[in-house]
PDB file of N, CA and C in Angstrom:
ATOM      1  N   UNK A   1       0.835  -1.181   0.000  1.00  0.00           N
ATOM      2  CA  UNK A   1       0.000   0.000   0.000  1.00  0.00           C
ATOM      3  C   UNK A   1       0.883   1.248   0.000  1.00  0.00           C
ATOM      4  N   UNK A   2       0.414   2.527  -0.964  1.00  0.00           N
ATOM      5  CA  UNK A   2       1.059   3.928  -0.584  1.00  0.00           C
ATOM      6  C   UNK A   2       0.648   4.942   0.254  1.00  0.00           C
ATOM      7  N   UNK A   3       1.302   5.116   0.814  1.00  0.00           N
ATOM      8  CA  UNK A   3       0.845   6.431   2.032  1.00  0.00           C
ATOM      9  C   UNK A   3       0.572   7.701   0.780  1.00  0.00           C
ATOM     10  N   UNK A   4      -0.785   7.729   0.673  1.00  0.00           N
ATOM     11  CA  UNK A   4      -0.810   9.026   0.095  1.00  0.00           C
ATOM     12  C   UNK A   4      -1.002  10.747   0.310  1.00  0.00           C
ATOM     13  N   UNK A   5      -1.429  10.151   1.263  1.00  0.00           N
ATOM     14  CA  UNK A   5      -1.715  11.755   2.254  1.00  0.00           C
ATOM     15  C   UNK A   5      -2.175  11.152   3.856  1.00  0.00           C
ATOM     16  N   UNK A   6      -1.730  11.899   4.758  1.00  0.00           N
ATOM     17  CA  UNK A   6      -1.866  11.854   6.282  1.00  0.00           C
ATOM     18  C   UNK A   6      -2.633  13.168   6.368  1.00  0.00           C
ATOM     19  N   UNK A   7      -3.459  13.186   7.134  1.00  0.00           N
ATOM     20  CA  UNK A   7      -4.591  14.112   7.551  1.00  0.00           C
ATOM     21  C   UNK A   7      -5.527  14.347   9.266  1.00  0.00           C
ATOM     22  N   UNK A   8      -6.097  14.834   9.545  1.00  0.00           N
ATOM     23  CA  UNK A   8      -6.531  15.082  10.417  1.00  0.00           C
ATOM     24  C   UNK A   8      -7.521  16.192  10.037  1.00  0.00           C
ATOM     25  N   UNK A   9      -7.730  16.321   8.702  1.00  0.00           N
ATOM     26  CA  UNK A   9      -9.284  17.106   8.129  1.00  0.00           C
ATOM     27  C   UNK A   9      -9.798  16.367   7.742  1.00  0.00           C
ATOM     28  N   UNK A  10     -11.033  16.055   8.082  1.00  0.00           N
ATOM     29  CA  UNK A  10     -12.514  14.856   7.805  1.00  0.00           C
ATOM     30  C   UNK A  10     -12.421  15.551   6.326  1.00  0.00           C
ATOM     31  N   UNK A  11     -12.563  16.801   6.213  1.00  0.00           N
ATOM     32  CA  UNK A  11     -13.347  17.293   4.819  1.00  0.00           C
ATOM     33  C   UNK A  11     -12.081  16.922   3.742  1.00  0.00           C
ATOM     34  N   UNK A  12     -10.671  16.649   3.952  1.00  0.00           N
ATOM     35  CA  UNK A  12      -9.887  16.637   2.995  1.00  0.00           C
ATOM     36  C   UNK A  12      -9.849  15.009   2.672  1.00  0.00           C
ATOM     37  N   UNK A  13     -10.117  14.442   3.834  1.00  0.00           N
ATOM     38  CA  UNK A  13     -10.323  13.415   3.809  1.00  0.00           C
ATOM     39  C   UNK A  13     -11.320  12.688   2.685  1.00  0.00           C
ATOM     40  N   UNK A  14     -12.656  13.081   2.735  1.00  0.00           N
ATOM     41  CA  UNK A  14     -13.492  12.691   2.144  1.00  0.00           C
ATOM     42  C   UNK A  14     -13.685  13.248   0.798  1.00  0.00           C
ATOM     43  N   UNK A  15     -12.697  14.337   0.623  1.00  0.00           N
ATOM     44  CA  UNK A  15     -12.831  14.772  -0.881  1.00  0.00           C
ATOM     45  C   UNK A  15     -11.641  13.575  -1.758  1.00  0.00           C
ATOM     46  N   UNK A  16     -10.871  13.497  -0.850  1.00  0.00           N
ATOM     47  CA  UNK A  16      -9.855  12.601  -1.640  1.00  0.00           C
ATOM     48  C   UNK A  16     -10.484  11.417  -2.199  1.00  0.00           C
ATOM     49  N   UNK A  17     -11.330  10.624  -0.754  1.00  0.00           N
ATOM     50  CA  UNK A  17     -11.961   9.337  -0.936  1.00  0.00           C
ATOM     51  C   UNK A  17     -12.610   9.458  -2.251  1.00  0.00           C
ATOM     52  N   UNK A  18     -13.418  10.634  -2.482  1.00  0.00           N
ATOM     53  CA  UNK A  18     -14.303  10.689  -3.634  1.00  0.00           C
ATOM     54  C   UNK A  18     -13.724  10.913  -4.954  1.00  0.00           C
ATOM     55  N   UNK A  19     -12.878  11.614  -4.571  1.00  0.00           N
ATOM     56  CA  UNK A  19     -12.010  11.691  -5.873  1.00  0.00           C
ATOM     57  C   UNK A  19     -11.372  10.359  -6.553  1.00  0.00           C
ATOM     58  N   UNK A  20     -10.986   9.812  -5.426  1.00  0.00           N
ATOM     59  CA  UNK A  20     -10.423   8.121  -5.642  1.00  0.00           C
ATOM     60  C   UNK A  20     -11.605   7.353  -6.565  1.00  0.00           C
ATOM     61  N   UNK A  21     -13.017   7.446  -5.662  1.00  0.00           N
ATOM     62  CA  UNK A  21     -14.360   6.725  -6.245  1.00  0.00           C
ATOM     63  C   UNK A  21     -14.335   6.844  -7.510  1.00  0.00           C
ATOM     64  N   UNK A  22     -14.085   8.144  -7.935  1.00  0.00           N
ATOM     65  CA  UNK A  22     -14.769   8.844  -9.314  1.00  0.00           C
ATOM     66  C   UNK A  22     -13.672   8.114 -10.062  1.00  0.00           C
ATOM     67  N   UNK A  23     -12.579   8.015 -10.124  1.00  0.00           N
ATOM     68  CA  UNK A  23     -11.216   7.319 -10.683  1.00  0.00           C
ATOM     69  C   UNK A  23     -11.119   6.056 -10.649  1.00  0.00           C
ATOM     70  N   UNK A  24     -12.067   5.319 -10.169  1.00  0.00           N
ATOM     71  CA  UNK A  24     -12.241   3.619  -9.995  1.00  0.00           C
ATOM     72  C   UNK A  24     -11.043   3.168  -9.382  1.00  0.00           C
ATOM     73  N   UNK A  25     -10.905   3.716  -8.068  1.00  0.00           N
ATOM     74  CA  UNK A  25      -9.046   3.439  -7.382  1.00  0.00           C
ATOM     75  C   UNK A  25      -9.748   3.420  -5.886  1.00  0.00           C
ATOM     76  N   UNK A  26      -9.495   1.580  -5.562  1.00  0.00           N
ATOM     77  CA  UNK A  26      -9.392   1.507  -4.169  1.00  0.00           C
ATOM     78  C   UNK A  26      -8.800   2.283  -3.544  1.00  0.00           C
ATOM     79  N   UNK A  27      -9.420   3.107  -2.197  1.00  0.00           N
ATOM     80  CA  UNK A  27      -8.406   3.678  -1.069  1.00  0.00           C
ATOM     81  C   UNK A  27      -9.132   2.806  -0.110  1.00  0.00           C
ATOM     82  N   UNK A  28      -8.023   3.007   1.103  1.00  0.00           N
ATOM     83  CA  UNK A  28      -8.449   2.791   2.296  1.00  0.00           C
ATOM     84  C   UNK A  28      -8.144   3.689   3.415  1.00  0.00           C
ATOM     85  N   UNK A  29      -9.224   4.118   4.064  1.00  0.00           N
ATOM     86  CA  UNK A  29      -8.664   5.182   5.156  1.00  0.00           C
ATOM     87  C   UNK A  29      -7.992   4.553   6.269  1.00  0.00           C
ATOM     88  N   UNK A  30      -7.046   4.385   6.940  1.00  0.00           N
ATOM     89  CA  UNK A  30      -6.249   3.535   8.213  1.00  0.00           C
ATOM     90  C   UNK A  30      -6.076   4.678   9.008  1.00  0.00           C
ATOM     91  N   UNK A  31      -6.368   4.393  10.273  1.00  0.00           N
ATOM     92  CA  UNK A  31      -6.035   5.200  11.605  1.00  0.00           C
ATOM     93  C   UNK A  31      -7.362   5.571  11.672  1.00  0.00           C
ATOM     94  N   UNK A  32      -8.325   5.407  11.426  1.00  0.00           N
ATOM     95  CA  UNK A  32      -9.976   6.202  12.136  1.00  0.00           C
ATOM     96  C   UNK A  32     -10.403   6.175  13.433  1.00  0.00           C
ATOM     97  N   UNK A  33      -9.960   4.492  13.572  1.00  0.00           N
ATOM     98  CA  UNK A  33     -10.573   3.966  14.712  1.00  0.00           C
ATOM     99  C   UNK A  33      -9.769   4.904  15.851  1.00  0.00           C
ATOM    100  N   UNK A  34      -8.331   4.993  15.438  1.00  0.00           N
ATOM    101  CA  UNK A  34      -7.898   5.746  16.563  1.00  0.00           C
ATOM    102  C   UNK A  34      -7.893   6.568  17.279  1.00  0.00           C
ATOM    103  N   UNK A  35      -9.369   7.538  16.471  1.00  0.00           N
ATOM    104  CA  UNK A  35     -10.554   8.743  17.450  1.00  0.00           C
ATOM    105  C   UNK A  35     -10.715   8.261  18.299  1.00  0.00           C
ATOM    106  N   UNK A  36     -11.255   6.800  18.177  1.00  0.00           N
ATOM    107  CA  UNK A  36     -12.052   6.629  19.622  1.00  0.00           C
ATOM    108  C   UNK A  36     -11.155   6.735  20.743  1.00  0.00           C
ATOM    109  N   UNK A  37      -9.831   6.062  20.747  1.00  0.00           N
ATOM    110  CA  UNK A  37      -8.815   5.304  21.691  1.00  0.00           C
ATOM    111  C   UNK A  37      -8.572   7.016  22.410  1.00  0.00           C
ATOM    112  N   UNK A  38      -8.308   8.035  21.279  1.00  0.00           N
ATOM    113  CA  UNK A  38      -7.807   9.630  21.654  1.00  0.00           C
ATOM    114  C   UNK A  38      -8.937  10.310  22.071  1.00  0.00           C
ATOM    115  N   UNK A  39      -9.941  10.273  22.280  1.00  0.00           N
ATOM    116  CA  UNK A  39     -10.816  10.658  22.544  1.00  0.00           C
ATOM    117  C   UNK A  39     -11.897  12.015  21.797  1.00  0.00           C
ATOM    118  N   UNK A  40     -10.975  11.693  20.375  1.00  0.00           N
ATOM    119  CA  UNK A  40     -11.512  12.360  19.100  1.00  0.00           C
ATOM    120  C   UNK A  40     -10.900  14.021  19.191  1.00  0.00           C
ATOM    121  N   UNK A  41      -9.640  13.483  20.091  1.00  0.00           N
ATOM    122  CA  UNK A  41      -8.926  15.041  19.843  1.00  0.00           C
ATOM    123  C   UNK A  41      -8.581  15.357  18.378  1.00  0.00           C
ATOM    124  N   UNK A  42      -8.381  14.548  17.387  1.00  0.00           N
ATOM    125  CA  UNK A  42      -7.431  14.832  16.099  1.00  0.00           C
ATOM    126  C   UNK A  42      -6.113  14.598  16.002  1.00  0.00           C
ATOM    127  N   UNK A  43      -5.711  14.192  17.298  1.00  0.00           N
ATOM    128  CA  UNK A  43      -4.000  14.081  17.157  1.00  0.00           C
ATOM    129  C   UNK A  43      -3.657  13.265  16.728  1.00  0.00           C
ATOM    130  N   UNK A  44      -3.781  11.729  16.371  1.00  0.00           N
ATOM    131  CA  UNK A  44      -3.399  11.351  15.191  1.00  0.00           C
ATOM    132  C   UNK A  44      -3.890  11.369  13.507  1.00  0.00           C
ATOM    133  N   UNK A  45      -2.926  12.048  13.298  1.00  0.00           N
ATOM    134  CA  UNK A  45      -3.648  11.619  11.576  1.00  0.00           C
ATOM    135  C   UNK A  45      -4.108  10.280  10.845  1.00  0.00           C
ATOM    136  N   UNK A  46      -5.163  10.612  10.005  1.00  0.00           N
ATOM    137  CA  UNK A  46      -5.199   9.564   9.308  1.00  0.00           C
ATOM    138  C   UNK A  46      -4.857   9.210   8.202  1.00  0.00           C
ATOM    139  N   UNK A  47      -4.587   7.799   7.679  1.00  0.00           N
ATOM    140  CA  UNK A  47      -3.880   7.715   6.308  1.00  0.00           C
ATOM    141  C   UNK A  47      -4.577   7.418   5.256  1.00  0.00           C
ATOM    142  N   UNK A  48      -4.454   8.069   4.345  1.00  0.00           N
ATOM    143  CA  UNK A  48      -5.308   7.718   2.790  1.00  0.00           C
ATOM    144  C   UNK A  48      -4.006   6.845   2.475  1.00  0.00           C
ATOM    145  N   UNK A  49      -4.408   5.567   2.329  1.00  0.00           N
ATOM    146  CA  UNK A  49      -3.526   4.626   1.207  1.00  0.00           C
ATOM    147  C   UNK A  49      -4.213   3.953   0.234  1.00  0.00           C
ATOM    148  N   UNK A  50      -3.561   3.591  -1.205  1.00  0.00           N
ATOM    149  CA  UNK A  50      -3.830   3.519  -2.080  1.00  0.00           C
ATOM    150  C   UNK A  50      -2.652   2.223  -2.592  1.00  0.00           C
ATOM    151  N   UNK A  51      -3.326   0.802  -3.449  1.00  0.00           N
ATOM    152  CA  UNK A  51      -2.349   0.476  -3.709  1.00  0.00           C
ATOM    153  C   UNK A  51      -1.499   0.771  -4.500  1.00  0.00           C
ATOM    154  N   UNK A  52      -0.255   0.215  -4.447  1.00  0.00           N
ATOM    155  CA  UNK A  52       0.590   0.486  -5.232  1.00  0.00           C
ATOM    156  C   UNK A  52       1.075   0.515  -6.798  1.00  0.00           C
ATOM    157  N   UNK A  53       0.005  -0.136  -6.756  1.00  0.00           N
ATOM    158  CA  UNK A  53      -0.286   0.064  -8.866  1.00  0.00           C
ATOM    159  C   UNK A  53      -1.079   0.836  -9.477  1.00  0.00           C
ATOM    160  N   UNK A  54      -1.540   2.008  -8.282  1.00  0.00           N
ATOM    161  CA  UNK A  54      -2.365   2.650  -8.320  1.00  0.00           C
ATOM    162  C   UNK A  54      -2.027   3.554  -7.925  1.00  0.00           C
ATOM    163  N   UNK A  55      -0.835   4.093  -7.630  1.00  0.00           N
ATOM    164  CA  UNK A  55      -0.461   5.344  -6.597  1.00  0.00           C
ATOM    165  C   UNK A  55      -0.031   6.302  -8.003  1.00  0.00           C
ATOM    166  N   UNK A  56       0.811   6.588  -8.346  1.00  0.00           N
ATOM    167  CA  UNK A  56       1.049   7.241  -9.868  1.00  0.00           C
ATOM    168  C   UNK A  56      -0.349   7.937 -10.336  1.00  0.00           C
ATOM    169  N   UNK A  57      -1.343   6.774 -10.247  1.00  0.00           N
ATOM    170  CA  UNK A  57      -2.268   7.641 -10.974  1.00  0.00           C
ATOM    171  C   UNK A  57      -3.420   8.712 -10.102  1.00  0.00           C
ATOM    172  N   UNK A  58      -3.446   7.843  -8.636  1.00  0.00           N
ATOM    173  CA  UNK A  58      -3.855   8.202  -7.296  1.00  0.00           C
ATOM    174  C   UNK A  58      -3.256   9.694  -7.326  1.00  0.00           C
ATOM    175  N   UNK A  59      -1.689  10.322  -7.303  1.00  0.00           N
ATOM    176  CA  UNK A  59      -0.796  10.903  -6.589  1.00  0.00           C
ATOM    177  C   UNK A  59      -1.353  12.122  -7.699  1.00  0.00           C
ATOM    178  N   UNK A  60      -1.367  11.660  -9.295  1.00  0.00           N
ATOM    179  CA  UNK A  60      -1.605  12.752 -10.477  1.00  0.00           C
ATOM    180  C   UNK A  60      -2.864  13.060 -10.445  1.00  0.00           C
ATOM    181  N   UNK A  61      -4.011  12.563  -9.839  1.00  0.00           N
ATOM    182  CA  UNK A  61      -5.823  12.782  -9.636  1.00  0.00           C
ATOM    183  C   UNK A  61      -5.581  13.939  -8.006  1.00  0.00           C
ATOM    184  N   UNK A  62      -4.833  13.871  -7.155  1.00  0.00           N
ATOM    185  CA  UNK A  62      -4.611  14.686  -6.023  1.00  0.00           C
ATOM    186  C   UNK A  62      -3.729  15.990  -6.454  1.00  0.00           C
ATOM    187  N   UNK A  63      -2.394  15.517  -7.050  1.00  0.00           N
ATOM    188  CA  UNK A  63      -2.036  17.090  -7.963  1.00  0.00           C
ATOM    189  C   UNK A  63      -2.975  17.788  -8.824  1.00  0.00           C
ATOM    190  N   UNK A  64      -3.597  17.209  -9.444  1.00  0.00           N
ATOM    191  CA  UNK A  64      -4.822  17.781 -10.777  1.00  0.00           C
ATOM    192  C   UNK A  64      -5.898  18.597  -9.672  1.00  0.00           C
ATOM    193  N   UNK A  65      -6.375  17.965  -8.793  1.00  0.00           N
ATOM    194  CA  UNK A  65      -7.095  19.012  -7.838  1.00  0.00           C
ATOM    195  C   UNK A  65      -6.837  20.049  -7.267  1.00  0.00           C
ATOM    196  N   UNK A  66      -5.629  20.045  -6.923  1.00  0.00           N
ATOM    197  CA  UNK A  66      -4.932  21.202  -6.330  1.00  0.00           C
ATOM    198  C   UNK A  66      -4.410  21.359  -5.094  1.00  0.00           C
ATOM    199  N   UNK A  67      -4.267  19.523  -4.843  1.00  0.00           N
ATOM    200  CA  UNK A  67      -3.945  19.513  -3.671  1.00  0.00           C
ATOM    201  C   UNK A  67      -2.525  18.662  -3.290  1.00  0.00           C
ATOM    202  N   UNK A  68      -1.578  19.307  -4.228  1.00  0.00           N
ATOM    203  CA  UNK A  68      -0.274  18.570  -4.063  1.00  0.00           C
ATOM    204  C   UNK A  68       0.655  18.571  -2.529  1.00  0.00           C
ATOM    205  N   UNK A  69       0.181  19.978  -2.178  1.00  0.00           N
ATOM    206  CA  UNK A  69       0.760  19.798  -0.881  1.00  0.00           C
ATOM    207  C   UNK A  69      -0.085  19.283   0.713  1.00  0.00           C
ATOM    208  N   UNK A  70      -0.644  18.572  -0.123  1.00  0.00           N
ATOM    209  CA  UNK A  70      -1.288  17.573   1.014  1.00  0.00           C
ATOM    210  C   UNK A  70      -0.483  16.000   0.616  1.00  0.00           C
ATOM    211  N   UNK A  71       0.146  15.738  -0.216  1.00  0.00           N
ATOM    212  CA  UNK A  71       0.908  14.529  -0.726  1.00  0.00           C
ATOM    213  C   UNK A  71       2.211  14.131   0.168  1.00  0.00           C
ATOM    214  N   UNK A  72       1.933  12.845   0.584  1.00  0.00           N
ATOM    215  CA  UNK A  72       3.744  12.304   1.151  1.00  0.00           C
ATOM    216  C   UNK A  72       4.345  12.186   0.110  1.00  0.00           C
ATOM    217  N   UNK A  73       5.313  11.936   0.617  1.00  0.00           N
ATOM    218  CA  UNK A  73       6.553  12.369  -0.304  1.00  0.00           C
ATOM    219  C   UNK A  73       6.793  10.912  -0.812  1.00  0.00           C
ATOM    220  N   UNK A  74       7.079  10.359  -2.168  1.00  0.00           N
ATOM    221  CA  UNK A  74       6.891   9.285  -2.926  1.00  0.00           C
ATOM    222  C   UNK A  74       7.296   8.042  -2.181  1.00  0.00           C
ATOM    223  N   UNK A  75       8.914   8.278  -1.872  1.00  0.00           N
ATOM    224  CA  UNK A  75       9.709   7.709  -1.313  1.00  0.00           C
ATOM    225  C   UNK A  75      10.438   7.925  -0.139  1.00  0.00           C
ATOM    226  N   UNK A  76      11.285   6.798   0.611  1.00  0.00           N
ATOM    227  CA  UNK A  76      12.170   7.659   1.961  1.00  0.00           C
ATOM    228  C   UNK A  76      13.018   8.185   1.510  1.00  0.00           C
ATOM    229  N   UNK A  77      13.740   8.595   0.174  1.00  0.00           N
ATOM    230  CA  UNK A  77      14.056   9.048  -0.177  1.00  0.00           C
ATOM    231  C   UNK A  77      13.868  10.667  -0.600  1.00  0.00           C
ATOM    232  N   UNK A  78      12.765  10.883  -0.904  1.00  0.00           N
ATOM    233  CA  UNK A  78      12.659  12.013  -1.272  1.00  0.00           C
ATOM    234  C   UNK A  78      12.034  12.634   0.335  1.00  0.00           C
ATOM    235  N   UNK A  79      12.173  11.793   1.189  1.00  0.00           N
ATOM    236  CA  UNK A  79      11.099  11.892   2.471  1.00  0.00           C
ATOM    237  C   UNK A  79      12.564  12.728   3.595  1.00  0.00           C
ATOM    238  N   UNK A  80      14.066  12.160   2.849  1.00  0.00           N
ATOM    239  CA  UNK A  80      15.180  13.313   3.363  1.00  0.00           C
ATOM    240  C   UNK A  80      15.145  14.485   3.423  1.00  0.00           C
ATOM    241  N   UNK A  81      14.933  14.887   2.037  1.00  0.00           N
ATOM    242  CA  UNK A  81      15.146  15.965   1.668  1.00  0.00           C
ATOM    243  C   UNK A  81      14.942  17.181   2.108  1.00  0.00           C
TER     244      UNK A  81
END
């Protein structure tokens, strides 16, 4: 799976999901449940992942919106920098 964006906005959240829908590209949101455990402070983010034969086109449907700087960074590599 690709980490495609980490969040802690419901609304960025769910625009992505939809954006994914409209693109016929499984996501999965991971970390939700972990509101409950925090007591729905927001402090952990959650992860939009996407698989990996799917991230390229996932990563270019999130730049095309206008939301590149909500994107992890591809690799740990570029994740130095």
């Amino acid at each position: 799976m690709h980490d495609l964006i980490r969040t802690n906005d419901p609304v960025l959240i769910s625009f992505v999901e939809s954006l994914m829908r409209d693109a016929g590209i499984a996501c999965l949101v991971a970390d939700s449940g972990m509101s409950i455990l925090e007591g729905s402070v927001g402090v952990i983010p959650r992860r939009i992942l996407v698989d990996e034969d799917s991230a390229s086109q996932a990563r270019r449907i999130v730049i095309d919106a206008g939301l590149e700087n909500e994107l992890r960074p591809w690799n740990e590599r570029e994740e130095r920098r």
